[in-house]
C-alpha atoms as a PDB file:
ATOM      1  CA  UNK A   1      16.298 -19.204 -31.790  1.00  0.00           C
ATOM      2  CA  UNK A   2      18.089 -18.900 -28.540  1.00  0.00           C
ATOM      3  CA  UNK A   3      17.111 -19.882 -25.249  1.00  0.00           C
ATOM      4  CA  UNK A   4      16.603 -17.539 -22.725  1.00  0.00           C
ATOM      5  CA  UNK A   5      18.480 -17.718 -19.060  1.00  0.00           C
ATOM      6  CA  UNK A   6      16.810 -18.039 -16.122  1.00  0.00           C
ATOM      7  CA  UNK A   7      17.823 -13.896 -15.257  1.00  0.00           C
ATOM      8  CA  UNK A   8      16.897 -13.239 -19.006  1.00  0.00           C
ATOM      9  CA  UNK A   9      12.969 -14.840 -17.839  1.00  0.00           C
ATOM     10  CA  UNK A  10      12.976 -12.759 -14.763  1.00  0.00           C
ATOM     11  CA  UNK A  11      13.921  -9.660 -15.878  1.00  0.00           C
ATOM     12  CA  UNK A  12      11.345 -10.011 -18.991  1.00  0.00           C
ATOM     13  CA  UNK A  13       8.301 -10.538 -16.673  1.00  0.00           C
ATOM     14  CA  UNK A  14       9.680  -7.743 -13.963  1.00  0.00           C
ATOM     15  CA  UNK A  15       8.140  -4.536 -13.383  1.00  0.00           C
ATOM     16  CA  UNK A  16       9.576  -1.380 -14.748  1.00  0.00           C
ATOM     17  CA  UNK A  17      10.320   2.070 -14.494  1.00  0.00           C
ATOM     18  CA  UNK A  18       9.785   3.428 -10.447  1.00  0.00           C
ATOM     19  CA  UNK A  19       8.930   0.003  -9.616  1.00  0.00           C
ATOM     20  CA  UNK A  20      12.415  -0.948 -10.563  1.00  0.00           C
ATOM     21  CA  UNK A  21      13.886   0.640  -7.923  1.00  0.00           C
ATOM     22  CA  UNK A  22      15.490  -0.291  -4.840  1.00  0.00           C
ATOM     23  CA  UNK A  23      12.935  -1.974  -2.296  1.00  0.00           C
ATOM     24  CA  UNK A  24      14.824   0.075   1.008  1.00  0.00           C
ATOM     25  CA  UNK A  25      13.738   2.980  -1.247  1.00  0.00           C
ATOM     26  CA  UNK A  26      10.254   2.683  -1.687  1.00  0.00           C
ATOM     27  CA  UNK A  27       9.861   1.765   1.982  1.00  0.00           C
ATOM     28  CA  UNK A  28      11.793   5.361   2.775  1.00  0.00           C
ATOM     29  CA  UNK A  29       9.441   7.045  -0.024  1.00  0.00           C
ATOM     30  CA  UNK A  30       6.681   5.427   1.783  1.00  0.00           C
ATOM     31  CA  UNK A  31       7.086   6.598   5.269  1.00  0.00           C
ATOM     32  CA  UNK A  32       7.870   9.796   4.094  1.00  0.00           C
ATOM     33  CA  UNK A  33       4.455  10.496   2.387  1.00  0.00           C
ATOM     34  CA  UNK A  34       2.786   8.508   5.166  1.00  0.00           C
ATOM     35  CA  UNK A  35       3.746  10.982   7.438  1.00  0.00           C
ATOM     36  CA  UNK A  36       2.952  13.928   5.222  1.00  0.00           C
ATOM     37  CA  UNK A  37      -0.536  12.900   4.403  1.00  0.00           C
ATOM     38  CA  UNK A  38      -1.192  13.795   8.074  1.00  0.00           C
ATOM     39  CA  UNK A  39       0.886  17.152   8.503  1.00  0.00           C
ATOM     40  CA  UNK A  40      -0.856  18.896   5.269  1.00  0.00           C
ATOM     41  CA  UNK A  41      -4.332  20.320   5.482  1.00  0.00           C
ATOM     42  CA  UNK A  42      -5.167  22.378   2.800  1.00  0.00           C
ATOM     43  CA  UNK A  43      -7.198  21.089   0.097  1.00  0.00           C
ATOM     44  CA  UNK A  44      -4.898  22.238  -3.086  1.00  0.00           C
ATOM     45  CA  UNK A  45      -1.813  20.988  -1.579  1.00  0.00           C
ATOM     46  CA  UNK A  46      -3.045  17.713  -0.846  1.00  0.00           C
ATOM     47  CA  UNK A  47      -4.755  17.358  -4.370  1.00  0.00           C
ATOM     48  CA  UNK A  48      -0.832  17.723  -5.477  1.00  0.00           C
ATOM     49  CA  UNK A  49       0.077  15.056  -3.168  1.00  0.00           C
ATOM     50  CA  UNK A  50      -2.416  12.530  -4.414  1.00  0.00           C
ATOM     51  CA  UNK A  51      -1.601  13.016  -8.132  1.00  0.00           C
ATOM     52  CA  UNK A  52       2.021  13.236  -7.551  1.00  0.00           C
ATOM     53  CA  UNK A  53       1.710   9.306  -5.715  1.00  0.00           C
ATOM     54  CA  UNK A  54      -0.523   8.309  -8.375  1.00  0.00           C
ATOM     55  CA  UNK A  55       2.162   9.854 -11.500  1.00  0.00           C
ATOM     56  CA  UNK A  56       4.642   7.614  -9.577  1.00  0.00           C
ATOM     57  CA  UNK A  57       2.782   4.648  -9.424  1.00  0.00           C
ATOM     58  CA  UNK A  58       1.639   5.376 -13.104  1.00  0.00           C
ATOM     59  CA  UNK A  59       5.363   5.380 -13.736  1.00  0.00           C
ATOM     60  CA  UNK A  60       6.022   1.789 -12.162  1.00  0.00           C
ATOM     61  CA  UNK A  61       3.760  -0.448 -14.158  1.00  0.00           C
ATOM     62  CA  UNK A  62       0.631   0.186 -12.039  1.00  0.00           C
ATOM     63  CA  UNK A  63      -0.898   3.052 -14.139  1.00  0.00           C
ATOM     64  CA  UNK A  64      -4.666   1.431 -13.159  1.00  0.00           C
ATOM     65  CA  UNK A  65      -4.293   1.507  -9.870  1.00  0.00           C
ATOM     66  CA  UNK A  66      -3.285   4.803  -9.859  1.00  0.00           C
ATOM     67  CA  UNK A  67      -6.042   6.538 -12.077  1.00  0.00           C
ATOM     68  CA  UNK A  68      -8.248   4.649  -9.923  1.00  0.00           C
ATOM     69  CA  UNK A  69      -7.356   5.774  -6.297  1.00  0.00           C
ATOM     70  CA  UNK A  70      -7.092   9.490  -7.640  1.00  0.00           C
ATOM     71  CA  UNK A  71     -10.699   8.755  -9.049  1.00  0.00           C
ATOM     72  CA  UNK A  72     -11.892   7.413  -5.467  1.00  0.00           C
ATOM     73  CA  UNK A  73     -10.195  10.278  -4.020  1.00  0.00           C
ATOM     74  CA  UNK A  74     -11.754  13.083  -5.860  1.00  0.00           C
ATOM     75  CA  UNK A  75     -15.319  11.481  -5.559  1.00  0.00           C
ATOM     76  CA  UNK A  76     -14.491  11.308  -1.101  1.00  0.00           C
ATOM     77  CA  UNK A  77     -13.316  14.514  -1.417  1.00  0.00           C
ATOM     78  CA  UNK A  78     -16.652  15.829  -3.120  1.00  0.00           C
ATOM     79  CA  UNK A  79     -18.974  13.406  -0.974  1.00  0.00           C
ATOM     80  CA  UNK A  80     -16.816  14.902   2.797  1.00  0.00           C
ATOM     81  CA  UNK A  81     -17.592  18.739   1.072  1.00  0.00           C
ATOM     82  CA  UNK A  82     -21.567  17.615   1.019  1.00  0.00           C
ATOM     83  CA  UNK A  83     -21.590  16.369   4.209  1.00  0.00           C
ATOM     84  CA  UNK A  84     -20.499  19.176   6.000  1.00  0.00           C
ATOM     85  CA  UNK A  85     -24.128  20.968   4.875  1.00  0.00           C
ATOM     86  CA  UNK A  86     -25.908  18.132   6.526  1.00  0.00           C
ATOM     87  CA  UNK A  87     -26.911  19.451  10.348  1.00  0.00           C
ATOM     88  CA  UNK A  88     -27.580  16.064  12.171  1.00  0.00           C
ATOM     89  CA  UNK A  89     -26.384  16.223  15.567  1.00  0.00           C
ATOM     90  CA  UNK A  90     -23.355  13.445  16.306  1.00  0.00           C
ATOM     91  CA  UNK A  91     -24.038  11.738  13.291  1.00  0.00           C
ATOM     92  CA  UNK A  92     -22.452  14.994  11.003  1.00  0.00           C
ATOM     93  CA  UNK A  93     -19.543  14.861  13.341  1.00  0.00           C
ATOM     94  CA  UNK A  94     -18.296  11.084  12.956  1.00  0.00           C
ATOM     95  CA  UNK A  95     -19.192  10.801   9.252  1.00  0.00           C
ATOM     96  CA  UNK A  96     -16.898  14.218   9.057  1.00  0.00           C
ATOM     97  CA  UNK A  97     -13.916  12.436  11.453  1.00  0.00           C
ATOM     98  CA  UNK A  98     -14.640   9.328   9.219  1.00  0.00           C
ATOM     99  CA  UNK A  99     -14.361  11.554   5.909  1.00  0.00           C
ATOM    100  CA  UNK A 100     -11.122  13.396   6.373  1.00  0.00           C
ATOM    101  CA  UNK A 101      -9.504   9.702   8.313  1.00  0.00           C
ATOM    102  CA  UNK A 102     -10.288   8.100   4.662  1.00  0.00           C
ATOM    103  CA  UNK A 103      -8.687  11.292   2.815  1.00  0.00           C
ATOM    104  CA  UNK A 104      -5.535  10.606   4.837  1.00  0.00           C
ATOM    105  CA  UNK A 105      -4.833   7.517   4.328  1.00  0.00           C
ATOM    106  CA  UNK A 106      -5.877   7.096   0.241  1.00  0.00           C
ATOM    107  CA  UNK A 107      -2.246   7.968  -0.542  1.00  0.00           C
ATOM    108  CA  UNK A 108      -0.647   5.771   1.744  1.00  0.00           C
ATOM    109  CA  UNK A 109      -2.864   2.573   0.601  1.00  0.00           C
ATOM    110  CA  UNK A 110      -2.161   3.989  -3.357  1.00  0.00           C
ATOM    111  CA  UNK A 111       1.616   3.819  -2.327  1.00  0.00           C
ATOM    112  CA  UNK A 112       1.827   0.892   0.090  1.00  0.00           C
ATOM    113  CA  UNK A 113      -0.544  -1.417  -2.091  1.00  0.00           C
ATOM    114  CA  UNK A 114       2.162  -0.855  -5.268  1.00  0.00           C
ATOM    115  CA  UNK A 115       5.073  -1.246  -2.634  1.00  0.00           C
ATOM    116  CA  UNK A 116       3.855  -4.772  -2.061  1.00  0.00           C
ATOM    117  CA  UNK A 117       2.847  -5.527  -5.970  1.00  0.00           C
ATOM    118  CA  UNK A 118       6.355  -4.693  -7.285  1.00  0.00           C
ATOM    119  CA  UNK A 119       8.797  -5.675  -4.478  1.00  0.00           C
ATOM    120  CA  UNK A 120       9.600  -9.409  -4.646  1.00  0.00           C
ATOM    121  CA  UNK A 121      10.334 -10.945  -1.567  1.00  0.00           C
ATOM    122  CA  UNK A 122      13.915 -11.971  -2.622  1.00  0.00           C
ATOM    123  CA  UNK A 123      14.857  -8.703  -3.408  1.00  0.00           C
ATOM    124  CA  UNK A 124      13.420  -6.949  -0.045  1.00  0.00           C
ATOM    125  CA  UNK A 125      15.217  -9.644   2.001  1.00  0.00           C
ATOM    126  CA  UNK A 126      18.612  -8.895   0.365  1.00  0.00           C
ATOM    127  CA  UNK A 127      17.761  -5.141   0.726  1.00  0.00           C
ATOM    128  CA  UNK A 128      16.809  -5.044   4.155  1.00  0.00           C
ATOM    129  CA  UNK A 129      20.243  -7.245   5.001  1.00  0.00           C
ATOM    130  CA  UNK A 130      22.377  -5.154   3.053  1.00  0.00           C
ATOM    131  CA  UNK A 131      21.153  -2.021   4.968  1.00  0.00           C
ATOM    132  CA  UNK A 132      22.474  -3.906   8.410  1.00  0.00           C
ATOM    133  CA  UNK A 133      19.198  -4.923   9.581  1.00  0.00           C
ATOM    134  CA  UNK A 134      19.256  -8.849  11.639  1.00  0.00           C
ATOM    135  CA  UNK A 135      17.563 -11.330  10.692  1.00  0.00           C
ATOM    136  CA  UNK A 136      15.023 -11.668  13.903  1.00  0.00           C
ATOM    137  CA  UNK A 137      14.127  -8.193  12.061  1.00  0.00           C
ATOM    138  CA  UNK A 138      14.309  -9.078   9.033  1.00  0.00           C
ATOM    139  CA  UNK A 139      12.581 -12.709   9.263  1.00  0.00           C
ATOM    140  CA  UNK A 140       9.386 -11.415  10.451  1.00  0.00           C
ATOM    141  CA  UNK A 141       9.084  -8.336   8.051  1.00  0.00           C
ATOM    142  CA  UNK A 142       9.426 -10.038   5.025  1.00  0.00           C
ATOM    143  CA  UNK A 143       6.798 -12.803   6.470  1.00  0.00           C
ATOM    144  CA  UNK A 144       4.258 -10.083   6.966  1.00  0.00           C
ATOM    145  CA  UNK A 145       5.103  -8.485   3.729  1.00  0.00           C
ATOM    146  CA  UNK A 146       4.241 -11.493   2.133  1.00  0.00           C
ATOM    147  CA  UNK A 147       1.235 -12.093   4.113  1.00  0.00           C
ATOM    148  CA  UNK A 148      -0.637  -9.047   3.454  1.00  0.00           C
ATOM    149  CA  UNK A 149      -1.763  -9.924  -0.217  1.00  0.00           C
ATOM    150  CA  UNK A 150      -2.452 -13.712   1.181  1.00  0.00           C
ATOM    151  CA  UNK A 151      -5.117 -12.184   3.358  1.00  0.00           C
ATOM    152  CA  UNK A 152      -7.004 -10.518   0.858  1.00  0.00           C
ATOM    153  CA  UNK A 153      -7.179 -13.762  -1.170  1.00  0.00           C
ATOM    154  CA  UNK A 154      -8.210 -15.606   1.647  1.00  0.00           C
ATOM    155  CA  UNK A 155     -10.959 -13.110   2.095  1.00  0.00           C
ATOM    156  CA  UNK A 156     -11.995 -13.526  -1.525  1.00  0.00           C
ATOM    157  CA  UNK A 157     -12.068 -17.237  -1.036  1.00  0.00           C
ATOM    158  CA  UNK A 158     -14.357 -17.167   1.857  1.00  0.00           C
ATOM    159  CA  UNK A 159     -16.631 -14.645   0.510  1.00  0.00           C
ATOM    160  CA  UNK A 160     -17.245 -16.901  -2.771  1.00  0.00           C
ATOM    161  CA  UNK A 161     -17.665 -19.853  -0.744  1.00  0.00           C
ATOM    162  CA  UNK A 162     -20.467 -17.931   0.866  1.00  0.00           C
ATOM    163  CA  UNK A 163     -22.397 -17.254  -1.856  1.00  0.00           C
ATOM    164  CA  UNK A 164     -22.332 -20.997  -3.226  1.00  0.00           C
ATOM    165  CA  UNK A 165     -24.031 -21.246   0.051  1.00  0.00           C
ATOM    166  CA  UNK A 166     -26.460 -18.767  -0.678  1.00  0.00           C
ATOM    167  CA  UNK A 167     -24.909 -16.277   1.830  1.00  0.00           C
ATOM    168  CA  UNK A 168     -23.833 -12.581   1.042  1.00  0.00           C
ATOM    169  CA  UNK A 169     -22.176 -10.120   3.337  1.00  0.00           C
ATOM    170  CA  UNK A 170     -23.853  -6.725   1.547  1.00  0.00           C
ATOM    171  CA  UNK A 171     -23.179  -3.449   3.292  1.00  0.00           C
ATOM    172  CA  UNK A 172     -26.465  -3.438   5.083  1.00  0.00           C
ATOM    173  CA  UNK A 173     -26.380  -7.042   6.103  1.00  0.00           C
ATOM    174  CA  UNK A 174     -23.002  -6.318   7.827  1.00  0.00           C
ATOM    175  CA  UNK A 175     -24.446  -3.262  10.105  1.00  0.00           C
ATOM    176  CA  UNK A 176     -27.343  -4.756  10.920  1.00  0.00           C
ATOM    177  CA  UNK A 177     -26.080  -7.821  11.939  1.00  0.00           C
ATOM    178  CA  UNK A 178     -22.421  -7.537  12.997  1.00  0.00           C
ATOM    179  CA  UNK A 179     -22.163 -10.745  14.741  1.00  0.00           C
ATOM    180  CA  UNK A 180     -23.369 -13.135  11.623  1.00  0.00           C
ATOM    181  CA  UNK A 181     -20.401 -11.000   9.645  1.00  0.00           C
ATOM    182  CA  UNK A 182     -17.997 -11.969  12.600  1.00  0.00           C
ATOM    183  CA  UNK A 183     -19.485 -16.004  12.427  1.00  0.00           C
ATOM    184  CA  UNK A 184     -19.604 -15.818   8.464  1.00  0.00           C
ATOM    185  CA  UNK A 185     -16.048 -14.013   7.738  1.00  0.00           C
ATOM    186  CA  UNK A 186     -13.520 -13.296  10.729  1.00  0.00           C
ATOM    187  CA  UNK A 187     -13.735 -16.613  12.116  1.00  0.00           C
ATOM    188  CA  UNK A 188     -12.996 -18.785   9.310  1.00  0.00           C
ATOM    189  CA  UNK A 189     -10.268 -15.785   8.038  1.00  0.00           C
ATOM    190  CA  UNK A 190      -8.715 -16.530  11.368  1.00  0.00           C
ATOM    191  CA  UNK A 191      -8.344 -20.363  10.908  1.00  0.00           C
ATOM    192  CA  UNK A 192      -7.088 -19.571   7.717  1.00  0.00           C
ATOM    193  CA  UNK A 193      -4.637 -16.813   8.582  1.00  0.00           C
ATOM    194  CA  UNK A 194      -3.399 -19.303  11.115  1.00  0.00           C
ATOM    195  CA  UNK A 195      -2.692 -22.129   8.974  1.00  0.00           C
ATOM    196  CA  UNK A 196      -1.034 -19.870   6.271  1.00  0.00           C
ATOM    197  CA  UNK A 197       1.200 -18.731   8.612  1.00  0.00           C
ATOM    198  CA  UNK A 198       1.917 -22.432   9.353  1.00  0.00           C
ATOM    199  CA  UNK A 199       2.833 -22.968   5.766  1.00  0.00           C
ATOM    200  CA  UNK A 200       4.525 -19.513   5.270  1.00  0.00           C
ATOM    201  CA  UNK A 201       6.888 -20.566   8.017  1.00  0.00           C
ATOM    202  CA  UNK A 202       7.698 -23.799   6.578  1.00  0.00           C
ATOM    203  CA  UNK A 203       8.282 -22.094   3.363  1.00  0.00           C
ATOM    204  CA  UNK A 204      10.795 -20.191   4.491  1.00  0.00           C
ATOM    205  CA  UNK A 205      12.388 -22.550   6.219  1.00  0.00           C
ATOM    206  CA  UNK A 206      12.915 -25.249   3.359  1.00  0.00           C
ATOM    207  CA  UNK A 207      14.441 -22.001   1.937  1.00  0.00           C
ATOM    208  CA  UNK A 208      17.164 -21.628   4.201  1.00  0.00           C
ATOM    209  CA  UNK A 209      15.795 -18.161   5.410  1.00  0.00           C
ATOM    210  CA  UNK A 210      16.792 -18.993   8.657  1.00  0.00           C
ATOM    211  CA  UNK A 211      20.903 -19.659   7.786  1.00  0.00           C
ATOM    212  CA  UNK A 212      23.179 -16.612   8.549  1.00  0.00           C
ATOM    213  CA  UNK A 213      25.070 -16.853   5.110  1.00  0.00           C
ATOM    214  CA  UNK A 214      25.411 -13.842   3.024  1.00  0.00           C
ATOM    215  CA  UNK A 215      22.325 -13.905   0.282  1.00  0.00           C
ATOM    216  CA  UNK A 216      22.304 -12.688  -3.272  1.00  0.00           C
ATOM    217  CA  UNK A 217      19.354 -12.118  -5.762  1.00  0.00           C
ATOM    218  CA  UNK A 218      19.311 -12.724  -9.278  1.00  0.00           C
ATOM    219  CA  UNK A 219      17.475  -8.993 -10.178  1.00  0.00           C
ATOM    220  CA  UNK A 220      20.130  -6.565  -9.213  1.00  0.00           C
ATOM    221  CA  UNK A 221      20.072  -5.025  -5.807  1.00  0.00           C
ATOM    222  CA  UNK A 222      21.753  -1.725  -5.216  1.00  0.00           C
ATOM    223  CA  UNK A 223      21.028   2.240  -3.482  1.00  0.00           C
ATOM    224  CA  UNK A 224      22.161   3.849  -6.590  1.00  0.00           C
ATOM    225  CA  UNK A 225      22.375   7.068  -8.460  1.00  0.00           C
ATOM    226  CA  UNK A 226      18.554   6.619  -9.265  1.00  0.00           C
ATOM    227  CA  UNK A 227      17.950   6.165  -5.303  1.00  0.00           C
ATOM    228  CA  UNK A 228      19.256   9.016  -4.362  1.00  0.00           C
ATOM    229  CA  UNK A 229      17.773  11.330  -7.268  1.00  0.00           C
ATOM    230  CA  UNK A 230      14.397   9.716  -6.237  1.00  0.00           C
ATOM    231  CA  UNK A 231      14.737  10.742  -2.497  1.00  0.00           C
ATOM    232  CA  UNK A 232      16.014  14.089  -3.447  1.00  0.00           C
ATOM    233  CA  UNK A 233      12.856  14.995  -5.358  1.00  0.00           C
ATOM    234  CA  UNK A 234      10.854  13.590  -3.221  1.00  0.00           C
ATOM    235  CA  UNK A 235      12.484  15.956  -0.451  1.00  0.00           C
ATOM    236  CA  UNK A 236      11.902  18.995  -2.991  1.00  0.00           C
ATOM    237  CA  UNK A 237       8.295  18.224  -3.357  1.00  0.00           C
ATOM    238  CA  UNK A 238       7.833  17.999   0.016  1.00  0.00           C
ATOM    239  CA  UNK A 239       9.126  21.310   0.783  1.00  0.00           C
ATOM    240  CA  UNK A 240       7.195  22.544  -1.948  1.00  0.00           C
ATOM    241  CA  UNK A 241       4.344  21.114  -0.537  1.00  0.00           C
ATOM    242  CA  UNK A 242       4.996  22.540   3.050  1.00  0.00           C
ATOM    243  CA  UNK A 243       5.083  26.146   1.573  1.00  0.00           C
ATOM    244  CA  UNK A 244       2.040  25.384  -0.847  1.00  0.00           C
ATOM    245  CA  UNK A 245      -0.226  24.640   2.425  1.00  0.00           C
ATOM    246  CA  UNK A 246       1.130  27.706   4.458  1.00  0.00           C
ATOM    247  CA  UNK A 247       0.608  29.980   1.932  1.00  0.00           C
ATOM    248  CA  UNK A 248      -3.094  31.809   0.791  1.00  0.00           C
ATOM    249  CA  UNK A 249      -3.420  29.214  -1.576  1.00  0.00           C
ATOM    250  CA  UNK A 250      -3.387  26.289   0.506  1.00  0.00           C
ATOM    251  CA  UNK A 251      -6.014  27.726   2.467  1.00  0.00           C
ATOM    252  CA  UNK A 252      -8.313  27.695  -0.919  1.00  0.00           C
ATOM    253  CA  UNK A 253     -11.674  25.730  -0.481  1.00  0.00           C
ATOM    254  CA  UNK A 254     -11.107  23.615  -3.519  1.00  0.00           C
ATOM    255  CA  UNK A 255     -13.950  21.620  -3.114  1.00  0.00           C
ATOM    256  CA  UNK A 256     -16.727  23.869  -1.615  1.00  0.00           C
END
């Protein structure tokens, strides 16, 4: 039986399909959509916008995810509809601001959550220098790219810590008393978020992140035919979009 290469190993265990393609693409894709979440209005068209981010993200290995942030967003979507029938002064208005803020931005975390999944950090850092970007740019990006997931296993670690302790941070517990939540959680994340950006630094210093030489990556790195097809339907459905909410049915009360 032969032995497989090293780039045989890490192409085997590599996402596929959208997730395959170029990292300066999915961070174009992404600001793209970020910024339409918050330009569309109508309930139809933005129904089309969440299941066309969660058929893309089905489409790159992350087909869970996906069903499951279109799931979260249909059941917001229903809960902001029955709010707007409850009359309590102040209170109706926030919980309605607070509503339509977590519509918004469900796409963007469904997107920007995969982005980090199925980029590796080689690959990003070879994108971002072959689009012309330096490297006090690119240095700290690609830190904080890589820091993001840390966090939320940090968090994780804290929170089972707590209950060994016999501590739990429940919903209620956290309103009514916001300053144990701020002893219990943010304090030790803090200490922890600053030591991991001790060793984060290090890290990339042992691997010569810091020397000017021209970099390669083992998965191949290119803005291809793909690319472009990808931002070019992308730009059709977004047009398509526009015209969807301008038009009678964009104005439809889907959810009412």
């Amino acid at each position: 039986m032969r032995k497989m290469t090293v780039r045989e190993k890490i192409n085997a265990v590599s996402f596929h399909g959208t997730a395959r393609l170029d990292p300066r693409c999915k961070l174009i894709m992404l600001m793209i959509l970020g910024l339409i979440s918050f330009f569309i209005n109508g309930d139809i068209p933005y129904l089309m916008l969440m299941l066309g981010v969660t058929i893309f993200v089905c489409f790159g290995s992350a087909s869970r995810w996906g069903i499951k942030m279109l799931a979260f967003y249909i059941v917001i979507s229903y809960l902001n509809t029955c709010l707007q029938y409850v009359s309590v002064p102040v209170v109706s208005l926030l919980m309605g601001i607070f509503g339509v803020t977590i519509l918004k931005m469900i796409p963007i975390i469904t997107l920007a959550r995969w982005v980090l999944k199925s980029t590796y950090m080689d690959e990003l850092t070879v994108a971002l220098e072959r689009a012309g970007m330096p490297l006090t740019v690119i240095i700290p990006f690609v830190v904080m790219f890589r820091y993001i997931p840390t966090l939320g296993i940090e968090y994780k670690m804290i929170r089972n810590t707590m209950k060994i302790r016999g501590v739990n941070d429940t919903f209620l517990k956290v309103i009514m008393h916001p300053f144990t939540t701020v002893e219990y959680i943010l304090v030790p994340l803090l200490m922890r978020c600053l030591k991991v950006s001790d060793e984060l630094a290090a890290s990339g210093t042992t691997r010569g992140m810091e020397r000017e030489n021209k970099r390669y990556c083992l998965i191949k790195v290119e803005f291809g035919f793909k690319e472009y097809a990808a931002i070019l339907v992308l730009g059709i459905y977004v047009v398509l979009l526009f015209l969807l909410d301008r038009s009678s049915v964009g104005q439809y009360a889907f959810w009412r």
